[in-house]
Protein backbone atom coordinates (compact mmCIF):
# COMPACT_ATOMS: atom_id res chain seq x y z
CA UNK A 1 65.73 -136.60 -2.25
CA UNK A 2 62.74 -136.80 -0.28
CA UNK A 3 62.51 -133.45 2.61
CA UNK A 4 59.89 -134.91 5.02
CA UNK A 5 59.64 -131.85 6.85
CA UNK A 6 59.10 -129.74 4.01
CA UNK A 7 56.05 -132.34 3.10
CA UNK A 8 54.83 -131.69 6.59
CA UNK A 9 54.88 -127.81 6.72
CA UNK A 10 53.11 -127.32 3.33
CA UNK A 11 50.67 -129.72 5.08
CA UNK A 12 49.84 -127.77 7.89
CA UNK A 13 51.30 -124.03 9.21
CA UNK A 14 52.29 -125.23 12.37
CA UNK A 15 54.62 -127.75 13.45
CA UNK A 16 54.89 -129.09 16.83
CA UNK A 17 58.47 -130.42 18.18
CA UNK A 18 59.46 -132.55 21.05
CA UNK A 19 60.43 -131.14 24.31
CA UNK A 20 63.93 -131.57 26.23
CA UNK A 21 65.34 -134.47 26.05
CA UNK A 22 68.13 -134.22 28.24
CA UNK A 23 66.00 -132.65 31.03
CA UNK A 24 63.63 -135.11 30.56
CA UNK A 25 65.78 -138.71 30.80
CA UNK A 26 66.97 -137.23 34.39
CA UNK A 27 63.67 -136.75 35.37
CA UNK A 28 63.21 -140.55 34.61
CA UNK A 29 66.01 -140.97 37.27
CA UNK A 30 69.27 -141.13 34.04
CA UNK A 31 72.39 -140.50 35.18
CA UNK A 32 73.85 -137.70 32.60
CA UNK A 33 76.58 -136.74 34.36
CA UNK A 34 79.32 -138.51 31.63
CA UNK A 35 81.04 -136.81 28.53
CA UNK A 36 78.53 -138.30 27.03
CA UNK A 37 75.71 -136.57 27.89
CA UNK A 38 72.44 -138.04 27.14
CA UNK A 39 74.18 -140.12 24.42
CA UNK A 40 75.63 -142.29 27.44
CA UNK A 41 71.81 -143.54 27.58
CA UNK A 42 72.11 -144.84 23.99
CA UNK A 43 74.55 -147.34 25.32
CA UNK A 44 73.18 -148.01 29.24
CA UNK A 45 69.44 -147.23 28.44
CA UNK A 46 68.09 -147.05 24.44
CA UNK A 47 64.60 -148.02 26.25
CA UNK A 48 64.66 -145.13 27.72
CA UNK A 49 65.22 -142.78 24.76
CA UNK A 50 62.65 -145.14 22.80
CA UNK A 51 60.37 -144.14 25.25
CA UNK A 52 60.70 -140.32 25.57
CA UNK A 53 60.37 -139.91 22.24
CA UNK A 54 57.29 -141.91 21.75
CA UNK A 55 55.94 -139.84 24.61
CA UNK A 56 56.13 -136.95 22.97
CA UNK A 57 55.04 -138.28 20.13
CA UNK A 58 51.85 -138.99 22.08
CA UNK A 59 51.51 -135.75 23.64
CA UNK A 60 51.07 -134.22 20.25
CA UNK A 61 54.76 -133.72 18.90
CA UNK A 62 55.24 -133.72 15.30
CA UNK A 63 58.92 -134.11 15.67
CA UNK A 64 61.87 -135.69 17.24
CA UNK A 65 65.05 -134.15 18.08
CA UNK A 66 67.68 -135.50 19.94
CA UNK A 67 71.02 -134.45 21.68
CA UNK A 68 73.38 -137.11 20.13
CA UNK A 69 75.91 -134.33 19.30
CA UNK A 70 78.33 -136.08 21.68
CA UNK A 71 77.57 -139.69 20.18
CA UNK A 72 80.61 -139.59 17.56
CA UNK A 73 82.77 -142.44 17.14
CA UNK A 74 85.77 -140.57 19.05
CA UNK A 75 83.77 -139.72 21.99
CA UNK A 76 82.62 -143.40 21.82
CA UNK A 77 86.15 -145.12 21.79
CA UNK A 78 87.51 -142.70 24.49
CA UNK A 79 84.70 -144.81 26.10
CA UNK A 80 86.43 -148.00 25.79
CA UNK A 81 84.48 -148.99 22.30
CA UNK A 82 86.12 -149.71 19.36
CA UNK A 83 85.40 -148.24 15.56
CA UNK A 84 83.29 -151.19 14.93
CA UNK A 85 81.03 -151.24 17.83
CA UNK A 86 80.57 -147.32 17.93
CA UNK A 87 78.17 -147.18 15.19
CA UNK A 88 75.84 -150.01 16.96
CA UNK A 89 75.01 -147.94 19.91
């Protein structure tokens, strides 16, 4: 199994991350305020987290993380989505 970030440490000794994401999508005028979180902009918005992320890449981050920990498939379908259509998003 391949460990990319492994590869990328014993390449260099420091490794830059991405910043907030959460903080940043409302700053880009999101609406967050859903159980969902910031995983309510995978559905409305995946631009928008397309674009964070490649801004960060930009500004020198080696690394993405993201706040999908509410994106699971119950969470999804107490949205009104069923099984099949949760994994799309």
């Amino acid at each position: 199994m391949q460990r990319p970030l492994e590869a990328l440490l014993a390449a260099r000794p420091v490794v830059i991350l991405d910043g907030a994401l959460a903080t940043e999508l409302e700053r880009r005028g999101a609406n967050l305020r859903d159980p969902l979180w910031s995983a309510k902009t995978l559905i409305e918005q995946p631009g928008l987290i397309r674009a964070v992320h490649l801004d960060y890449f930009k500004a020198g981050a080696d690394v993405a993380t993201t706040a999908t920990y509410q994106a699971t498939f119950g969470a999804f379908q107490r949205r009104g989505m069923d099984r099949e259509a949760a994994p799309r998003s």
